[in-house]
N, C-alpha and C. Protein backbone atom coordinates (compact mmCIF):
# COMPACT_ATOMS: atom_id res chain seq x y z
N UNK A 1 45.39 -197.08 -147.41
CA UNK A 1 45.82 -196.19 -146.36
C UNK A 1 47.35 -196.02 -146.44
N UNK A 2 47.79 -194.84 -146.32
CA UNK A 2 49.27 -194.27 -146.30
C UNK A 2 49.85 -194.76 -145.06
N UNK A 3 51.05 -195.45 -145.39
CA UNK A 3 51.65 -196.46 -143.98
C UNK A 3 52.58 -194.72 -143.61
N UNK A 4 53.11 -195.02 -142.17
CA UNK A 4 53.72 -193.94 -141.40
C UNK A 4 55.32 -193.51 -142.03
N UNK A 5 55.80 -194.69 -143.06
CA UNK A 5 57.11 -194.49 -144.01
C UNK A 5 56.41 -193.65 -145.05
N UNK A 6 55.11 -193.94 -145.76
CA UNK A 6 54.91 -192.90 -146.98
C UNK A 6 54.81 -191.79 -146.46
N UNK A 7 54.24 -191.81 -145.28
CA UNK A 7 53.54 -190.19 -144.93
C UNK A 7 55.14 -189.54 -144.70
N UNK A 8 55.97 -190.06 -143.89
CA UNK A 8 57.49 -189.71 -143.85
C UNK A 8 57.94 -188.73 -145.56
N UNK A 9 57.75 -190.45 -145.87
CA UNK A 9 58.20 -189.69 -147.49
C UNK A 9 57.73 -188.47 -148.30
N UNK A 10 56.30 -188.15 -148.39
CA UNK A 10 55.99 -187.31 -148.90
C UNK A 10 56.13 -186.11 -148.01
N UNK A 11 56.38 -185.63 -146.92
CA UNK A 11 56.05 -185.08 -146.06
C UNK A 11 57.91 -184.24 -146.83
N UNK A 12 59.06 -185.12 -146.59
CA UNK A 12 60.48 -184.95 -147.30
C UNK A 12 59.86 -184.49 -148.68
N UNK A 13 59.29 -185.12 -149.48
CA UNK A 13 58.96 -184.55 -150.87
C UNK A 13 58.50 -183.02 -150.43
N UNK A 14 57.75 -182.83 -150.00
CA UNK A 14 57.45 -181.36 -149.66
C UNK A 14 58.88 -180.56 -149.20
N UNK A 15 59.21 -180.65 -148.49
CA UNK A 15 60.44 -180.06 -147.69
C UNK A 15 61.68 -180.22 -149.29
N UNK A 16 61.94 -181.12 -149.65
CA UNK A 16 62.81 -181.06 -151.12
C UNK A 16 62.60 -180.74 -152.20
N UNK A 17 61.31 -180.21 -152.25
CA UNK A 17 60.45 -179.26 -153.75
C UNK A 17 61.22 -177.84 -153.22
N UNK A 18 60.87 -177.38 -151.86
CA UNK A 18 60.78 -176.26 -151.56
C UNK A 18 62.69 -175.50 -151.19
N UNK A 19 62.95 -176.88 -150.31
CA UNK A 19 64.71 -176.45 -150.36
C UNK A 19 64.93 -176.57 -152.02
N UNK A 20 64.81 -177.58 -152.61
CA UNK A 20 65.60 -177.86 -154.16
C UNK A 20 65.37 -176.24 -154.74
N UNK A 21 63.96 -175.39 -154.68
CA UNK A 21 64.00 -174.44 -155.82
C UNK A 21 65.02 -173.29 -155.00
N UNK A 22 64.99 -172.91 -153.43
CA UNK A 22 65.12 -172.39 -152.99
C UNK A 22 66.88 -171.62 -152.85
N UNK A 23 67.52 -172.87 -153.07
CA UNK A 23 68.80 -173.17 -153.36
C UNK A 23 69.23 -173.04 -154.47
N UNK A 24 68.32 -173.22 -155.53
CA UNK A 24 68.47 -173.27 -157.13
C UNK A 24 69.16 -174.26 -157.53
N UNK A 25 68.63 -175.73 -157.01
CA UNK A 25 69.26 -177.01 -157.46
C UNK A 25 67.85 -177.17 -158.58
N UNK A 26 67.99 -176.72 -159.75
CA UNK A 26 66.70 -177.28 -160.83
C UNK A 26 66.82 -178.82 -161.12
N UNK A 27 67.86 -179.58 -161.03
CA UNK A 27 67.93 -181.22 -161.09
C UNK A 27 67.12 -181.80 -159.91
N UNK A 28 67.29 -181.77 -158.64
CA UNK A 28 66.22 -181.76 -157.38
C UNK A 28 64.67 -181.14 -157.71
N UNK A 29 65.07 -180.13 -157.69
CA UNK A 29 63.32 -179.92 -157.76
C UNK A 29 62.72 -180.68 -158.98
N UNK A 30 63.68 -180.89 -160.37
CA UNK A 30 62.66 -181.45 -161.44
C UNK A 30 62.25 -183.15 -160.83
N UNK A 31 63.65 -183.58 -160.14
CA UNK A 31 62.83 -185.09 -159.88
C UNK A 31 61.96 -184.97 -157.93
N UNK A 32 61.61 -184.29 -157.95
CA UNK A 32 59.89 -183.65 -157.12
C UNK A 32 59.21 -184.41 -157.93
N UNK A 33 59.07 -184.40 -159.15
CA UNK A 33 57.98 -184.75 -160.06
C UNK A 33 57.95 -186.01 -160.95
N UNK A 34 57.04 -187.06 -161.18
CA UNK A 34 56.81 -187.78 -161.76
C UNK A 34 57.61 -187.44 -163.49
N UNK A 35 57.73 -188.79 -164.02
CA UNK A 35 58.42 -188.35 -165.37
C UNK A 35 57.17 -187.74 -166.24
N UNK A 36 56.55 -187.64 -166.15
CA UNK A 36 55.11 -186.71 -166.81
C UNK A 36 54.11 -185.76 -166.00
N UNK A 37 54.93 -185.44 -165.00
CA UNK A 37 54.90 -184.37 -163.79
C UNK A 37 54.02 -183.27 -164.71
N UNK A 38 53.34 -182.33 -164.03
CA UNK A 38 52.79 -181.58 -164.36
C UNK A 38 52.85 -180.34 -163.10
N UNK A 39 53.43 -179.48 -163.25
CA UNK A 39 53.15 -177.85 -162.72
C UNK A 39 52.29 -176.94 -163.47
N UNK A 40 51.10 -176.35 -162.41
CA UNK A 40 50.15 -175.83 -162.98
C UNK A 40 50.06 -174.03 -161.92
N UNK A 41 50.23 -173.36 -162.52
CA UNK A 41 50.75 -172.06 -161.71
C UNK A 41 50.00 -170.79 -162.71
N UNK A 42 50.80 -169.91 -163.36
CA UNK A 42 50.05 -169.23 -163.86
C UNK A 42 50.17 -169.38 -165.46
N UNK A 43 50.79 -170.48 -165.67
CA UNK A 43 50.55 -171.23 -166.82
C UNK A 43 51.04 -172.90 -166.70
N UNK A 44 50.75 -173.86 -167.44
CA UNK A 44 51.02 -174.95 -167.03
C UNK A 44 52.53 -175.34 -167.70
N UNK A 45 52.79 -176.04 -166.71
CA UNK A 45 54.37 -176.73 -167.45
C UNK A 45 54.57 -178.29 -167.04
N UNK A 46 54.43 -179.30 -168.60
CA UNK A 46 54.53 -180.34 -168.90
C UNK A 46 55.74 -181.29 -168.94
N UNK A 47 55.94 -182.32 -167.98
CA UNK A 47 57.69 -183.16 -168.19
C UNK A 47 58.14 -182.36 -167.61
N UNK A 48 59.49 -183.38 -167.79
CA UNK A 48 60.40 -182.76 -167.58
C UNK A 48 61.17 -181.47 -168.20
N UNK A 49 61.54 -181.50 -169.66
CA UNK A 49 62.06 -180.60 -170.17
C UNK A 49 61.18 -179.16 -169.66
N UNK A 50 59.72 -179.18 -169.96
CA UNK A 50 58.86 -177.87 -169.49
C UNK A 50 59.23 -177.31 -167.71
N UNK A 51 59.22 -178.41 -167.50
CA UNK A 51 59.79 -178.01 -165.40
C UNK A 51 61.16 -177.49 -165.52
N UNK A 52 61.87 -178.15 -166.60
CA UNK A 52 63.56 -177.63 -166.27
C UNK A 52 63.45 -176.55 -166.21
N UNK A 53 62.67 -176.01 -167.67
CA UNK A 53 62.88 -174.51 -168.13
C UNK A 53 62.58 -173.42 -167.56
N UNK A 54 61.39 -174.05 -166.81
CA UNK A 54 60.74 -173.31 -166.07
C UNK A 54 61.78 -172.64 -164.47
N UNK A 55 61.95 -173.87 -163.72
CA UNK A 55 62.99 -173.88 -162.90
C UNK A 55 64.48 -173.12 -163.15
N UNK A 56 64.82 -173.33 -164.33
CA UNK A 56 66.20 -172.98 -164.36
C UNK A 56 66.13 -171.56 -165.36
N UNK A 57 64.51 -170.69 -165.86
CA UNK A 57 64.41 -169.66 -165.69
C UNK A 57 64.24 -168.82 -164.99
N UNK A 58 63.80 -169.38 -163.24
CA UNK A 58 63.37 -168.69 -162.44
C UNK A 58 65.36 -168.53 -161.51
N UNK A 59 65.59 -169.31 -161.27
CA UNK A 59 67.35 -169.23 -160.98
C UNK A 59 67.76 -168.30 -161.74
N UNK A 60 67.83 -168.41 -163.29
CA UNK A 60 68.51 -167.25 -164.00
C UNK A 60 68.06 -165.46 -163.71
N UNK A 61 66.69 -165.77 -163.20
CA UNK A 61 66.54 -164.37 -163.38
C UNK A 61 66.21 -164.23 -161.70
N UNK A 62 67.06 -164.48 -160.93
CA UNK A 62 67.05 -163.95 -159.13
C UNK A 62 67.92 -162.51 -159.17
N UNK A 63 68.71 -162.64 -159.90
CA UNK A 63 69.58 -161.47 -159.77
C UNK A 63 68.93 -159.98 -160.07
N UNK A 64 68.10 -160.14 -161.06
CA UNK A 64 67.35 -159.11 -160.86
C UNK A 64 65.70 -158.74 -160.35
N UNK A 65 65.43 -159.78 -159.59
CA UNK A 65 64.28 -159.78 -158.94
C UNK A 65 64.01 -158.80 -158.04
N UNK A 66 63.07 -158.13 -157.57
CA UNK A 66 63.18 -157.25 -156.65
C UNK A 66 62.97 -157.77 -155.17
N UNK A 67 63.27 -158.68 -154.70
CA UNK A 67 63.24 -159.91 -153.78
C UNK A 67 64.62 -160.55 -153.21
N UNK A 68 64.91 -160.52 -152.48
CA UNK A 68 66.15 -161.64 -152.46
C UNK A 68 66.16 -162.59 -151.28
N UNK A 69 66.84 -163.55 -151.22
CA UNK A 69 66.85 -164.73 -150.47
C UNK A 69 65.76 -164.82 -150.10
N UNK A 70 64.55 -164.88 -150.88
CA UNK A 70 63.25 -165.81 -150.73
C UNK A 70 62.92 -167.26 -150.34
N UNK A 71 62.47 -167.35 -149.69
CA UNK A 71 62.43 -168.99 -149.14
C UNK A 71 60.90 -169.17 -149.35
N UNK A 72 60.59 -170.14 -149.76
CA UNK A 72 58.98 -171.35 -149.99
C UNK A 72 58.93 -171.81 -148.30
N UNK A 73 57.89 -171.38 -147.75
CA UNK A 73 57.77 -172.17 -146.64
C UNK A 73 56.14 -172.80 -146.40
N UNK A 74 56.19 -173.94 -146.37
CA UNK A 74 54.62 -174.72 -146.48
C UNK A 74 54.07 -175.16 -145.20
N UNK A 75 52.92 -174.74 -144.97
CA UNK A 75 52.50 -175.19 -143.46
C UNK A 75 50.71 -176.53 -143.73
N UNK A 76 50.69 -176.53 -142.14
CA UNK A 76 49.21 -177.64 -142.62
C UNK A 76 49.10 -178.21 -143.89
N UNK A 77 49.99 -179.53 -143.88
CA UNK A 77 49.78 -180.21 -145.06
C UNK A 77 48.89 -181.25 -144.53
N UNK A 78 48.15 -181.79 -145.56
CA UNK A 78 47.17 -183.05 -145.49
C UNK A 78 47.14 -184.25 -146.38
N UNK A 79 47.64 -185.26 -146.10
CA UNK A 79 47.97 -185.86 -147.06
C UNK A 79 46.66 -187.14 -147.17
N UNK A 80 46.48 -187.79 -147.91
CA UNK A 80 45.81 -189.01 -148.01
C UNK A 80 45.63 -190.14 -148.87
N UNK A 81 46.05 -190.84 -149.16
CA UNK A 81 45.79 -192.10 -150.29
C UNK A 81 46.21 -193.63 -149.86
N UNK A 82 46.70 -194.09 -150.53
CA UNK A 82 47.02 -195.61 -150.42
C UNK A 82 48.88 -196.01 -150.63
N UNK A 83 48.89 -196.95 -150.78
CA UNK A 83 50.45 -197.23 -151.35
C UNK A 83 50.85 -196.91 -152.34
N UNK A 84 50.09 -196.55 -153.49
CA UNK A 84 50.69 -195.81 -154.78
C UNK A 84 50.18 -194.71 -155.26
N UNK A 85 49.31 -194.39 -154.62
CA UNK A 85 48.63 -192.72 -155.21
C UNK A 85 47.91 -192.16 -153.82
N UNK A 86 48.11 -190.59 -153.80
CA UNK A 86 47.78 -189.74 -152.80
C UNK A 86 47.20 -188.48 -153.33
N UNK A 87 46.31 -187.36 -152.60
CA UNK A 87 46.18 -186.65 -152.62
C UNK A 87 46.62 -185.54 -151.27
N UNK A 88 47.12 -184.53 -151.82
CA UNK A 88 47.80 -183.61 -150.72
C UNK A 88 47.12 -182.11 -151.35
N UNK A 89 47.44 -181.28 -150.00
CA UNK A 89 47.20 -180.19 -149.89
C UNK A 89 47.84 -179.20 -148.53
N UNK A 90 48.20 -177.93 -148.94
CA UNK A 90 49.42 -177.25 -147.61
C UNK A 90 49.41 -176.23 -148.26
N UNK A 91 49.84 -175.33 -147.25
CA UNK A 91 49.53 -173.81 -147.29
C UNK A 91 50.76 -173.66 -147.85
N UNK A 92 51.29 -172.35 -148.57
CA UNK A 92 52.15 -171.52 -148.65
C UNK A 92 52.50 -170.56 -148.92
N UNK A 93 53.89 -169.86 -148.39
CA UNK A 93 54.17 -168.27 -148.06
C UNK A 93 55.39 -168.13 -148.09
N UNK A 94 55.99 -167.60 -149.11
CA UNK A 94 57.26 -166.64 -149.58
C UNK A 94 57.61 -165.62 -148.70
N UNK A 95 58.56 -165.72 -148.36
CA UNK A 95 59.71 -165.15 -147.28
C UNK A 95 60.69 -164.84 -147.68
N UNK A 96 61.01 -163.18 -148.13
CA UNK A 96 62.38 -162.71 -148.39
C UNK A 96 62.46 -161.44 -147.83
N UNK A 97 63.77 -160.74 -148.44
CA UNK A 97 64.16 -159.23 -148.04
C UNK A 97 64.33 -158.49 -149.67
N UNK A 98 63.33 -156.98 -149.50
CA UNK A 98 63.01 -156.38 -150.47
C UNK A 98 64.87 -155.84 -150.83
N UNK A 99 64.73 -156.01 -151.58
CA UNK A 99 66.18 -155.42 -152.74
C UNK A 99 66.49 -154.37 -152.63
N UNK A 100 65.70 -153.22 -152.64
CA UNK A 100 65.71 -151.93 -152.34
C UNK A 100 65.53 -151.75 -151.09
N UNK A 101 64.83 -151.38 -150.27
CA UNK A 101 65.07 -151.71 -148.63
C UNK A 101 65.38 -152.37 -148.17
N UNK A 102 65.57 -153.46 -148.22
CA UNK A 102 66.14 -154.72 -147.07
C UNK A 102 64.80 -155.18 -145.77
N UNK A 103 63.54 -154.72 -146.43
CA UNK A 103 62.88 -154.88 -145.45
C UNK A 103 62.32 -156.28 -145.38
N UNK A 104 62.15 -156.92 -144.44
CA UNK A 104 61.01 -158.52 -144.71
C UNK A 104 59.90 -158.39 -145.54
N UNK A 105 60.01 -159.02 -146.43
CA UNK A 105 58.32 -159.26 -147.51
C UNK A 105 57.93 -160.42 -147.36
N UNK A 106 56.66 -160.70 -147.91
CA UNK A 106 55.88 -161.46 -148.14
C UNK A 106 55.48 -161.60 -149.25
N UNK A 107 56.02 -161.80 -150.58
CA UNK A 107 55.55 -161.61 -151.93
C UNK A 107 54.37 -162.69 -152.40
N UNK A 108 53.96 -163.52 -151.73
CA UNK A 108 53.49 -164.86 -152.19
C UNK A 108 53.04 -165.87 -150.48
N UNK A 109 51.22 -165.64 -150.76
CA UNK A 109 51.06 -166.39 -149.71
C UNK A 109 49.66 -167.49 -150.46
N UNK A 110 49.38 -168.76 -150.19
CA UNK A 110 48.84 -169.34 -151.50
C UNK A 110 48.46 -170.83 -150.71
N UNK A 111 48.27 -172.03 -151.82
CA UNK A 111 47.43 -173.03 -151.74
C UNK A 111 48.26 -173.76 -152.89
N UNK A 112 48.77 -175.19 -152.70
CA UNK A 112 49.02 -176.00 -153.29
C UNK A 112 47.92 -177.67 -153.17
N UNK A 113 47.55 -177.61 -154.15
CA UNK A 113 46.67 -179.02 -154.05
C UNK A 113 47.60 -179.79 -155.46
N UNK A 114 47.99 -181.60 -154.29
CA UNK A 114 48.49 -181.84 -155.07
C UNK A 114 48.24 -183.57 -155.35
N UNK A 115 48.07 -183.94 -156.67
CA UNK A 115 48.09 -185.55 -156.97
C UNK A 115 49.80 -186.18 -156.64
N UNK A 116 49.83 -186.80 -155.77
CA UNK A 116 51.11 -187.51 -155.77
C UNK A 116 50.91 -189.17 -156.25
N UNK A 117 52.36 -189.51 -156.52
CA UNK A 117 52.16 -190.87 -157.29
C UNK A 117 53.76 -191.34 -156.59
N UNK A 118 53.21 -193.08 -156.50
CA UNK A 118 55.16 -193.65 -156.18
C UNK A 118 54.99 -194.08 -157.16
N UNK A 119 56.46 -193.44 -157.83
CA UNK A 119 57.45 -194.42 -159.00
C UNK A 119 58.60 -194.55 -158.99
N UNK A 120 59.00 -195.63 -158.94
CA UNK A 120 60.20 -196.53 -158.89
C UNK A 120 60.27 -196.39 -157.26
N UNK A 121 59.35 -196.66 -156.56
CA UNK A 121 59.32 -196.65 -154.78
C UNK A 121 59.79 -195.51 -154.29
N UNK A 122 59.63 -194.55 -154.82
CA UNK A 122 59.60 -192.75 -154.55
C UNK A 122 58.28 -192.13 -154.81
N UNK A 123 58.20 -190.99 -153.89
CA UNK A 123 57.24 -190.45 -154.03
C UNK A 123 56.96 -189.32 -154.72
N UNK A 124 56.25 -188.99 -155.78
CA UNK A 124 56.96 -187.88 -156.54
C UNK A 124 55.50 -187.31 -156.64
N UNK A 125 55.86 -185.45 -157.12
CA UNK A 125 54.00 -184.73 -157.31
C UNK A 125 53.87 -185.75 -159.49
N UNK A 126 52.80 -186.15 -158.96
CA UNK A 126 52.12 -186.14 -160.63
C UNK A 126 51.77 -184.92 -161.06
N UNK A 127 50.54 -184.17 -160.03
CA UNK A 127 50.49 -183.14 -160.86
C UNK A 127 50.57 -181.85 -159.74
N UNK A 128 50.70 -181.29 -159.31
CA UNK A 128 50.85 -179.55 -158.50
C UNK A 128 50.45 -178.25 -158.73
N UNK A 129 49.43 -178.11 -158.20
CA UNK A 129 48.85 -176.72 -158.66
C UNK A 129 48.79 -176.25 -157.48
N UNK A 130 49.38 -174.73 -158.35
CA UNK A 130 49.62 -173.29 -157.00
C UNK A 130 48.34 -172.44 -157.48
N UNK A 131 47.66 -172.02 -155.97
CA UNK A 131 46.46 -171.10 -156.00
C UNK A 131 47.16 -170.46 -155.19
N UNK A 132 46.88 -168.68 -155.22
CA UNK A 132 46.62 -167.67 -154.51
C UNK A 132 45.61 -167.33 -153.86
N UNK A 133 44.59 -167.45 -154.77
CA UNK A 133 42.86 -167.53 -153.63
C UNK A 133 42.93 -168.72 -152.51
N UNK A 134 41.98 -169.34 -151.95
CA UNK A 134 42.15 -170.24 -151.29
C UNK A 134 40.75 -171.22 -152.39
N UNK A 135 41.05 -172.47 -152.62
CA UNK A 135 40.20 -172.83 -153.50
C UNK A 135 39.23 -173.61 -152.80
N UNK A 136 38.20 -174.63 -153.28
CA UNK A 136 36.84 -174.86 -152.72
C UNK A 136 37.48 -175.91 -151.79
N UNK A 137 36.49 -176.53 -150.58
CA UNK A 137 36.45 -176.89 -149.28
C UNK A 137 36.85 -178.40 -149.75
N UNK A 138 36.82 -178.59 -151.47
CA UNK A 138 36.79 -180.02 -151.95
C UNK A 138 38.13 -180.25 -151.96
N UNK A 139 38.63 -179.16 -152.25
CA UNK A 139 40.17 -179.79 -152.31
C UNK A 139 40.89 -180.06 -151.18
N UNK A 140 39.86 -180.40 -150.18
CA UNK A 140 41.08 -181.23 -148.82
C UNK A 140 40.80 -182.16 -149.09
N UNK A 141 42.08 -182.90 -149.13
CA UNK A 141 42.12 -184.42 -149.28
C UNK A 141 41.05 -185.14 -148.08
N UNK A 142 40.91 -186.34 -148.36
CA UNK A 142 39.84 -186.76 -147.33
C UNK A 142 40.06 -188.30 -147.25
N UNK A 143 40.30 -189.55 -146.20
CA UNK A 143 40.72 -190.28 -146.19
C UNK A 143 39.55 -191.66 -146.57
């Protein structure tokens, strides 16, 4: 069972995945992740070096996005496991202003199911996968 400090912790792991990319700190968001971390999105990206690139291609190319000041915002998370391994799951929805109008968008509203792991007494994602559908009823964690 997850004591009321892990649930703390991962709960911050969520909130510092989402400020770290948001800000475009790619050193923060890569340690989100276990040293054999895995992001699984619309292709998968392995380690660290694969998350950097990934991360610090998505920073390089804001300037011409048709999006700007987009924010990750995650709601109803569920977390569940023990003292060293968890399973999580939380909604999320992209929040910016269109480039060309300036109007509020919504580019991105979705499903993260995620394996978390503590290493070195941190809580980091092992592995993170982003859905757009909403995926089967299995993937709520369950205590």
């Amino acid at each position: 069972m997850l004591t009321t400090e892990d649930r703390l912790a991962i709960q911050t792991l969520y909130a510092r995945y989402c400020a770290s990319f948001d800000l475009g700190d790619a050193d923060g968001w890569v340690n989100c992740f276990a040293k054999d971390g895995i992001f699984k999105s619309a292709k998968d990206f392995h380690g660290e070096a694969q998350l950097r690139e990934f991360v610090e291609g998505r920073i390089k190319a804001r300037p011409d996005a048709p999006n700007r000041n987009v924010q990750h915002w995650n709601a109803n998370l569920i977390v569940e496991g023990d003292g060293n391994k968890a399973k999580g799951m939380c909604y999320i929805m992209l929040v910016g202003q269109s480039a060309a109008d300036k109007q509020m968008v919504f580019p991105v509203q979705g499903t993260y199911t995620d394996d978390l792991v503590k290493e070195n007494g941190q809580w980091k994602f092992a592995c993170r996968q982003s859905f757009r559908e909403l995926p089967p009823a299995s993937a709520i964690p369950r205590a």
